[in-house]
PDB file of N, CA and C in Angstrom:
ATOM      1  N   UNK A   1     -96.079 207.555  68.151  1.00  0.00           N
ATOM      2  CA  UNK A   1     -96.158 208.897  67.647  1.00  0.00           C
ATOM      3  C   UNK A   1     -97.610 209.332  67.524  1.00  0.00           C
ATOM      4  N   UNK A   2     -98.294 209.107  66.272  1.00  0.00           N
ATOM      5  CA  UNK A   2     -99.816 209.426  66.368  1.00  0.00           C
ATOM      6  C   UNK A   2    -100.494 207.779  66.907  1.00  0.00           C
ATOM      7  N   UNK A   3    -101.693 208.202  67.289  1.00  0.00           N
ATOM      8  CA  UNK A   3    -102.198 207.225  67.672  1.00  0.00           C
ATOM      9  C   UNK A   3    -102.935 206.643  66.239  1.00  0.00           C
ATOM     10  N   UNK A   4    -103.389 204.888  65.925  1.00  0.00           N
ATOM     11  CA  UNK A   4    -103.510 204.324  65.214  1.00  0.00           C
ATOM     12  C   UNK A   4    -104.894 205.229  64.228  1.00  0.00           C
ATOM     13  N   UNK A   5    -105.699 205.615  64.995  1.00  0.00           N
ATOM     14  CA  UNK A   5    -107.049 206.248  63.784  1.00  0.00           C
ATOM     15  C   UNK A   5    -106.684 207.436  63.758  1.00  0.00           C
ATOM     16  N   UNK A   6    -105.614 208.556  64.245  1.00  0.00           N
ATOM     17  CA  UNK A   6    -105.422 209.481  63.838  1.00  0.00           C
ATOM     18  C   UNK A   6    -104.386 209.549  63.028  1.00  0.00           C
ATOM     19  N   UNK A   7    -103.193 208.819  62.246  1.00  0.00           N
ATOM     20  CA  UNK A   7    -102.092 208.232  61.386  1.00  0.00           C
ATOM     21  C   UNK A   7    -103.476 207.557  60.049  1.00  0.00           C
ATOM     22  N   UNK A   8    -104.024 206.923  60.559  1.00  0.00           N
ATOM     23  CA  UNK A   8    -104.745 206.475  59.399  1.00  0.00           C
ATOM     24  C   UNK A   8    -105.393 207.844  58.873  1.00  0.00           C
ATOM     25  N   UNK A   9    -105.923 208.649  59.573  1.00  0.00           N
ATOM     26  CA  UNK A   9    -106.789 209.887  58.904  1.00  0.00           C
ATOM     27  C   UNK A   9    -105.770 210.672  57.815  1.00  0.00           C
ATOM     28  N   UNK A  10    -104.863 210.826  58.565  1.00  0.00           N
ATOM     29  CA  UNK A  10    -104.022 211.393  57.830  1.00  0.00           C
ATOM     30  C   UNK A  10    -102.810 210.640  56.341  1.00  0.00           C
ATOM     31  N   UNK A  11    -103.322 209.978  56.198  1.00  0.00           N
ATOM     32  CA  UNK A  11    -103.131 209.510  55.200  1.00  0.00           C
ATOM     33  C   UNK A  11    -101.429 208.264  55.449  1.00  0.00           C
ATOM     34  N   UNK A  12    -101.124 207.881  56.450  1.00  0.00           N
ATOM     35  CA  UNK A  12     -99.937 207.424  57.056  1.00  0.00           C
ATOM     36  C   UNK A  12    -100.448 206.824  56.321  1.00  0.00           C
ATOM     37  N   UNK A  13    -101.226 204.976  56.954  1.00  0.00           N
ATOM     38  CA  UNK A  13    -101.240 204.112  56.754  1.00  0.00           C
ATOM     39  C   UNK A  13    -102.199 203.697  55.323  1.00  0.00           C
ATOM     40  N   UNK A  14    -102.664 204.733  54.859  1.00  0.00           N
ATOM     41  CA  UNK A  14    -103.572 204.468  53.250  1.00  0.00           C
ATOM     42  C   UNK A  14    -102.710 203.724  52.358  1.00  0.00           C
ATOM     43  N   UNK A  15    -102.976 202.624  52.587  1.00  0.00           N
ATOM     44  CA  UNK A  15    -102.511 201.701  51.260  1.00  0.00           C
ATOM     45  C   UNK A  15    -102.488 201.994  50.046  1.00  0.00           C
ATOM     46  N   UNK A  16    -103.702 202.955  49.656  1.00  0.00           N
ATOM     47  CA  UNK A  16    -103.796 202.907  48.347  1.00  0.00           C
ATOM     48  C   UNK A  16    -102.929 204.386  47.833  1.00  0.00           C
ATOM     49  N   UNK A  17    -102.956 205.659  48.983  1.00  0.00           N
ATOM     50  CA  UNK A  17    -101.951 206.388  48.704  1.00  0.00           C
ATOM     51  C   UNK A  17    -100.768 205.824  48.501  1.00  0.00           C
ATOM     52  N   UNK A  18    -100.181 205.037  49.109  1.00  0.00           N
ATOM     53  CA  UNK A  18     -98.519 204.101  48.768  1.00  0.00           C
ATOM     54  C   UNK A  18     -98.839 203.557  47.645  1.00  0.00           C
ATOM     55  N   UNK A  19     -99.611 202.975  47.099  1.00  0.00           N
ATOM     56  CA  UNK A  19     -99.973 202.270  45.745  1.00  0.00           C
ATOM     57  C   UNK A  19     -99.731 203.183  44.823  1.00  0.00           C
ATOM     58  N   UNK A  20     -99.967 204.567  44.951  1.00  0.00           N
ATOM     59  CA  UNK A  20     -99.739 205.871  44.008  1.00  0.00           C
ATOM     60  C   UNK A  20     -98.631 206.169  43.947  1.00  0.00           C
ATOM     61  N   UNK A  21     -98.275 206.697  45.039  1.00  0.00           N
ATOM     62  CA  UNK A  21     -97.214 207.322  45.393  1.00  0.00           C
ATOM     63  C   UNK A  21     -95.556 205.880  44.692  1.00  0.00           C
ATOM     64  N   UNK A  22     -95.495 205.004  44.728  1.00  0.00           N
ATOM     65  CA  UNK A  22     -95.456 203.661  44.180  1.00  0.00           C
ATOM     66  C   UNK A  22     -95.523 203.377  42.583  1.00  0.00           C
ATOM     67  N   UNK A  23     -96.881 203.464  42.282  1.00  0.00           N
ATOM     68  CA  UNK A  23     -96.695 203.813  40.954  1.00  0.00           C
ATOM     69  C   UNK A  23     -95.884 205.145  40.004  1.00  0.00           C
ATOM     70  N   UNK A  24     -96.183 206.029  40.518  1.00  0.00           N
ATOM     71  CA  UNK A  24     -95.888 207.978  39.809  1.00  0.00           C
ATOM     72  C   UNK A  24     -93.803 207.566  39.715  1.00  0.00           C
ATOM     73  N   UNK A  25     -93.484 207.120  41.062  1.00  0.00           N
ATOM     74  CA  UNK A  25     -92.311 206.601  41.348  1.00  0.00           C
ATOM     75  C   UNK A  25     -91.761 205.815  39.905  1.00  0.00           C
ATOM     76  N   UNK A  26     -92.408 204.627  40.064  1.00  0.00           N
ATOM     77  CA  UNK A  26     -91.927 203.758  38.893  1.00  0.00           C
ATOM     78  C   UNK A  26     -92.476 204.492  37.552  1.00  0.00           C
ATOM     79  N   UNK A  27     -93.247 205.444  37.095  1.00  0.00           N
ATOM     80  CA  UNK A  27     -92.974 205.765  36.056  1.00  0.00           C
ATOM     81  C   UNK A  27     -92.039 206.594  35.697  1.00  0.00           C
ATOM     82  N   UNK A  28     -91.848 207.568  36.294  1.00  0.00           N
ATOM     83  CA  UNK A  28     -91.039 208.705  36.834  1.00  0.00           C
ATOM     84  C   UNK A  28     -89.591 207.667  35.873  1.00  0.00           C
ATOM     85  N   UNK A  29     -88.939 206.385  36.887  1.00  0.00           N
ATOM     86  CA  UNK A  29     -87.891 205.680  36.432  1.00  0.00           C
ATOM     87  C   UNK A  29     -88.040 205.383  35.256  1.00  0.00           C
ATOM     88  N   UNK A  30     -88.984 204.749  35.275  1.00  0.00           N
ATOM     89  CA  UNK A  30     -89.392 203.992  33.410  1.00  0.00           C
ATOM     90  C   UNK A  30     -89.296 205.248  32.304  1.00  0.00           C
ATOM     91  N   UNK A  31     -89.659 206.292  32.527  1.00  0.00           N
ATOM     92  CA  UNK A  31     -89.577 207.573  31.689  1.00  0.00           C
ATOM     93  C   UNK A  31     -87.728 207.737  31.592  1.00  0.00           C
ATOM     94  N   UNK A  32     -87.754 207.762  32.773  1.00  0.00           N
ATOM     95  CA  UNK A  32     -85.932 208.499  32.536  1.00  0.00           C
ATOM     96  C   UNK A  32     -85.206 207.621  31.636  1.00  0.00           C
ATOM     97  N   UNK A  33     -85.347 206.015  31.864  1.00  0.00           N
ATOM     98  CA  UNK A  33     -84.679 205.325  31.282  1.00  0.00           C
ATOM     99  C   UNK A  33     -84.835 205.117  30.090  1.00  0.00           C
ATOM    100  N   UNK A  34     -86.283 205.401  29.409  1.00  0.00           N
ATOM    101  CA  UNK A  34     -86.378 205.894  28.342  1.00  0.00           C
ATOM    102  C   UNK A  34     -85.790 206.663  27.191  1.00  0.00           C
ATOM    103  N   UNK A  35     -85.556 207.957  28.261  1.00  0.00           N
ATOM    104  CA  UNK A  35     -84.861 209.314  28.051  1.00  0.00           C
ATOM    105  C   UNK A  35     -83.488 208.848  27.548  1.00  0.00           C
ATOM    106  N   UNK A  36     -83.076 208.103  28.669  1.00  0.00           N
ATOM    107  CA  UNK A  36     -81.420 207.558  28.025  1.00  0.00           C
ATOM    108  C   UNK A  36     -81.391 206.672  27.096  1.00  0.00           C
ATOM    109  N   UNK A  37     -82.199 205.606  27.252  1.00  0.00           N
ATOM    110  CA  UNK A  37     -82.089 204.747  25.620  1.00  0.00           C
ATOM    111  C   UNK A  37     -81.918 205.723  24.701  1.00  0.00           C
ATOM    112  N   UNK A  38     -82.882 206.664  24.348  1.00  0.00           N
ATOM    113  CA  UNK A  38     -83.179 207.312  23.551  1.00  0.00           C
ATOM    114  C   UNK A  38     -81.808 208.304  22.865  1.00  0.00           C
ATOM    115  N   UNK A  39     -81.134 208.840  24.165  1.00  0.00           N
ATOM    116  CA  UNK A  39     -80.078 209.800  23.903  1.00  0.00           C
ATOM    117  C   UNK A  39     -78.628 209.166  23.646  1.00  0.00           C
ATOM    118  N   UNK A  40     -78.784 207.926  24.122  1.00  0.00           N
ATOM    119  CA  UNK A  40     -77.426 206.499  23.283  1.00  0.00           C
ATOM    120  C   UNK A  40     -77.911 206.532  22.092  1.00  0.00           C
ATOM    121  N   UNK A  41     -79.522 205.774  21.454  1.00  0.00           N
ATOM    122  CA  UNK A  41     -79.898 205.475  20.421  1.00  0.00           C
ATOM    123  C   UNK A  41     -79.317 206.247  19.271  1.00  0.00           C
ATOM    124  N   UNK A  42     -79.647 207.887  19.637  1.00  0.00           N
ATOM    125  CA  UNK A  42     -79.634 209.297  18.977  1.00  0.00           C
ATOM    126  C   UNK A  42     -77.618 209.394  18.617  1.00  0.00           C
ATOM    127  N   UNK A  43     -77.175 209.139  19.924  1.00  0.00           N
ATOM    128  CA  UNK A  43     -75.925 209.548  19.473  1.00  0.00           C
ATOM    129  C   UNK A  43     -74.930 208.338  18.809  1.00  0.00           C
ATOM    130  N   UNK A  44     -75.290 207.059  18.444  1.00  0.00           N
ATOM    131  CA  UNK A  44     -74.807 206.464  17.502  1.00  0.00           C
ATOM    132  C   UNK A  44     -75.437 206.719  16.618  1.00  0.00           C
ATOM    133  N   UNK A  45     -77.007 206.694  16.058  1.00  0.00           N
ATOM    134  CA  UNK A  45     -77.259 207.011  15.090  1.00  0.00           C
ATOM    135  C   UNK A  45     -76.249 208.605  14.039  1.00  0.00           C
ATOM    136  N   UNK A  46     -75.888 209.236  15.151  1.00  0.00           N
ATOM    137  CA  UNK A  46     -75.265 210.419  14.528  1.00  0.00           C
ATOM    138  C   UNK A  46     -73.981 210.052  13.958  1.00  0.00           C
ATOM    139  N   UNK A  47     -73.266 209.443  14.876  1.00  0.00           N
ATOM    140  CA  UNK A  47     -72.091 208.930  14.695  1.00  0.00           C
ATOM    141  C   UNK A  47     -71.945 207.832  13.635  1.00  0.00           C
ATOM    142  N   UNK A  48     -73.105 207.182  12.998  1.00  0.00           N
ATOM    143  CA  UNK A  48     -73.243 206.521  12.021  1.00  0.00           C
ATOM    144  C   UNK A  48     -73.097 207.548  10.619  1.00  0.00           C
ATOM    145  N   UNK A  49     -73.833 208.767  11.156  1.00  0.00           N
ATOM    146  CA  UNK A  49     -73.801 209.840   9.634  1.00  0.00           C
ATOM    147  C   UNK A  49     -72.417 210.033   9.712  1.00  0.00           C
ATOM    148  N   UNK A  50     -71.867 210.316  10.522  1.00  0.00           N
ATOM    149  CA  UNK A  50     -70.196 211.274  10.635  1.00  0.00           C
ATOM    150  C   UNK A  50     -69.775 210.128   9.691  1.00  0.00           C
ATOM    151  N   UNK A  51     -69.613 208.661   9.657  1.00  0.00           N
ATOM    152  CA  UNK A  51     -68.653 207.470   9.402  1.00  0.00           C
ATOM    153  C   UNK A  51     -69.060 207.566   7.564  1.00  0.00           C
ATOM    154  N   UNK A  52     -70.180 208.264   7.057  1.00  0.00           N
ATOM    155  CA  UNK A  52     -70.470 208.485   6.002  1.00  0.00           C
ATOM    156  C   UNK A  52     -69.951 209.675   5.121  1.00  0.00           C
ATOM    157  N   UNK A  53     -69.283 209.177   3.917  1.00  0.00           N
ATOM    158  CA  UNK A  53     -69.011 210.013   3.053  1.00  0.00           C
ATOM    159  C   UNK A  53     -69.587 211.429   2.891  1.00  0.00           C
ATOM    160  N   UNK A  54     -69.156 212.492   2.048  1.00  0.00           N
ATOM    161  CA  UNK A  54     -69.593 213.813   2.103  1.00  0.00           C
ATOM    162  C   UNK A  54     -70.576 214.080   0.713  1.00  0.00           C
ATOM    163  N   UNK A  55     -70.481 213.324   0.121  1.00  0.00           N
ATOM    164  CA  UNK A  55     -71.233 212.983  -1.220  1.00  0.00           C
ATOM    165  C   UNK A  55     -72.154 212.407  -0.879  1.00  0.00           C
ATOM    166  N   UNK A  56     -72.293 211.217   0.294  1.00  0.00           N
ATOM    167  CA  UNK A  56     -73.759 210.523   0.703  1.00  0.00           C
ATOM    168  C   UNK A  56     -74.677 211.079   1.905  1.00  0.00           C
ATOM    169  N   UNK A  57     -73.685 212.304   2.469  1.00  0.00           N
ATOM    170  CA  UNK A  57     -75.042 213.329   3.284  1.00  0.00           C
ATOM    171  C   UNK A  57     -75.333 213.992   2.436  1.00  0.00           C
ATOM    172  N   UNK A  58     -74.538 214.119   1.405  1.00  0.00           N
ATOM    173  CA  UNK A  58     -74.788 215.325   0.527  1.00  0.00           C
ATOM    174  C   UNK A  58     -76.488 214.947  -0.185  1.00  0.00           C
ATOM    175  N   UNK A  59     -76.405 213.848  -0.797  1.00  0.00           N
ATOM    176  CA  UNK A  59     -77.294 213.268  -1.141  1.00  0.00           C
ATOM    177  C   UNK A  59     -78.588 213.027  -0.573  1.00  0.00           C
ATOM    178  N   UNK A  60     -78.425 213.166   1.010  1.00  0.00           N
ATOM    179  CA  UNK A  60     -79.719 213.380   1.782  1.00  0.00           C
ATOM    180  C   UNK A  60     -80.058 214.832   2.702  1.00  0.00           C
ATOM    181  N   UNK A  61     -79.041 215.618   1.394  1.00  0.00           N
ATOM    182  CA  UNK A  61     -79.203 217.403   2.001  1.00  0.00           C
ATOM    183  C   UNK A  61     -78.619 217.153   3.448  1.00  0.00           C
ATOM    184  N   UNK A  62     -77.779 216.740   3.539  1.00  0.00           N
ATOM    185  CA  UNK A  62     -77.285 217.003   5.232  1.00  0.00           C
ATOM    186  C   UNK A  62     -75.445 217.341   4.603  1.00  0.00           C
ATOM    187  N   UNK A  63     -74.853 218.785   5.475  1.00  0.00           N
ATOM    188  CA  UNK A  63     -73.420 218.613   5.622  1.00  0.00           C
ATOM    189  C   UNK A  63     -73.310 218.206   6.973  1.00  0.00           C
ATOM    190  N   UNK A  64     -71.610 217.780   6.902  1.00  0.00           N
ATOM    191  CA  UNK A  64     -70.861 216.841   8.150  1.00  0.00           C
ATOM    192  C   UNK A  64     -71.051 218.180   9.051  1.00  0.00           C
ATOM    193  N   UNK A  65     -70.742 219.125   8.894  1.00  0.00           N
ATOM    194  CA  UNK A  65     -71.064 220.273   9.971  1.00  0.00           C
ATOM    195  C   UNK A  65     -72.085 220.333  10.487  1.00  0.00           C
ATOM    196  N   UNK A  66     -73.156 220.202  10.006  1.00  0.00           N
ATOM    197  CA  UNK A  66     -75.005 220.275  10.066  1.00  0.00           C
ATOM    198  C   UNK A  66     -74.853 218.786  11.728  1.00  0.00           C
ATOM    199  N   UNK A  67     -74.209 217.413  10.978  1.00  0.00           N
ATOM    200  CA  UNK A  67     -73.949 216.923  12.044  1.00  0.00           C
ATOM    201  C   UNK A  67     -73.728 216.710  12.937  1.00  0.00           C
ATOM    202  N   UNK A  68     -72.446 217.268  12.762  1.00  0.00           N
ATOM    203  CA  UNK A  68     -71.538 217.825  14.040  1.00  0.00           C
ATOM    204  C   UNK A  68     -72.391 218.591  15.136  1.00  0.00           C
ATOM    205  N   UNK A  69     -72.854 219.664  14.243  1.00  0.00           N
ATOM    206  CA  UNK A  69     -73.580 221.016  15.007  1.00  0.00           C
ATOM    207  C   UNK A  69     -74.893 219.936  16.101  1.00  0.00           C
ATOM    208  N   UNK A  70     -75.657 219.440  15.377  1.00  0.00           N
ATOM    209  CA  UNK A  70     -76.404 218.781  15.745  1.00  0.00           C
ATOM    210  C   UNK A  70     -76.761 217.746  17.262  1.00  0.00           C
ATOM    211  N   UNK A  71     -75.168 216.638  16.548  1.00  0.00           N
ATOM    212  CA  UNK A  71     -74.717 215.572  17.367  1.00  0.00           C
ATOM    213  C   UNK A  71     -74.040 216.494  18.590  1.00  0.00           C
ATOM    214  N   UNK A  72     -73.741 217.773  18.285  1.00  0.00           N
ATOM    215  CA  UNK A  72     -73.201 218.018  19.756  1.00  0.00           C
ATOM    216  C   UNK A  72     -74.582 218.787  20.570  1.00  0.00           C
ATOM    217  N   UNK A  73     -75.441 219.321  20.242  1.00  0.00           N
ATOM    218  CA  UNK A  73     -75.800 219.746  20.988  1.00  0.00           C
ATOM    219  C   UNK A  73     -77.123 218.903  21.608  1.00  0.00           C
ATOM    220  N   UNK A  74     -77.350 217.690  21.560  1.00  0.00           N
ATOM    221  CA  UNK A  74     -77.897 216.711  21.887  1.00  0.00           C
ATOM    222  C   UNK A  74     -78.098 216.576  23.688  1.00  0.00           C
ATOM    223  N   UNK A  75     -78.989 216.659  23.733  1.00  0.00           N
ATOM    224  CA  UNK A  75     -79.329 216.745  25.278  1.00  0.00           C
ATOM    225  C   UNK A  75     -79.896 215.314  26.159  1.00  0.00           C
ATOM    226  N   UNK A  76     -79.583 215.550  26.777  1.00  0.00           N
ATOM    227  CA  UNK A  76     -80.734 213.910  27.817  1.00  0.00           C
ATOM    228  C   UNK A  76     -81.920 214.178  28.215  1.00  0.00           C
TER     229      UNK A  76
END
């Protein structure tokens, strides 16, 4: 296709562009998976308040609705 020093000019064969392009990649993943720990973490933690009495959110100023409202609109 291109010949060998004109593929290299253009950035084909730059090792260290693939080294980037390589890295941005794997963070990109490492972030998302993040994202989802995070949005499991979040929605048992909620589901831990729901399993709690209405007298013991009460006690930390939270109603089961406030929850509800909350735990549903929880995003990834």
């Amino acid at each position: 296709m291109y010949p060998k020093k004109a593929a290299a000019t253009i950035g084909v064969l730059d090792p260290e562009r693939h080294k980037t392009i390589a890295q941005s990649f794997g963070s990109v993943v490492w972030r998302t998976a993040r994202r989802i720990g995070k949005y499991f973490s979040n929605h048992r933690q909620y589901d831990e308040l729901l399993e709690m009495p209405d007298y013991l959110l009460a006690d930390v100023g939270l109603s089961r609705a406030q929850v509800i409202e909350v735990k549903r609109d929880l995003r990834l």
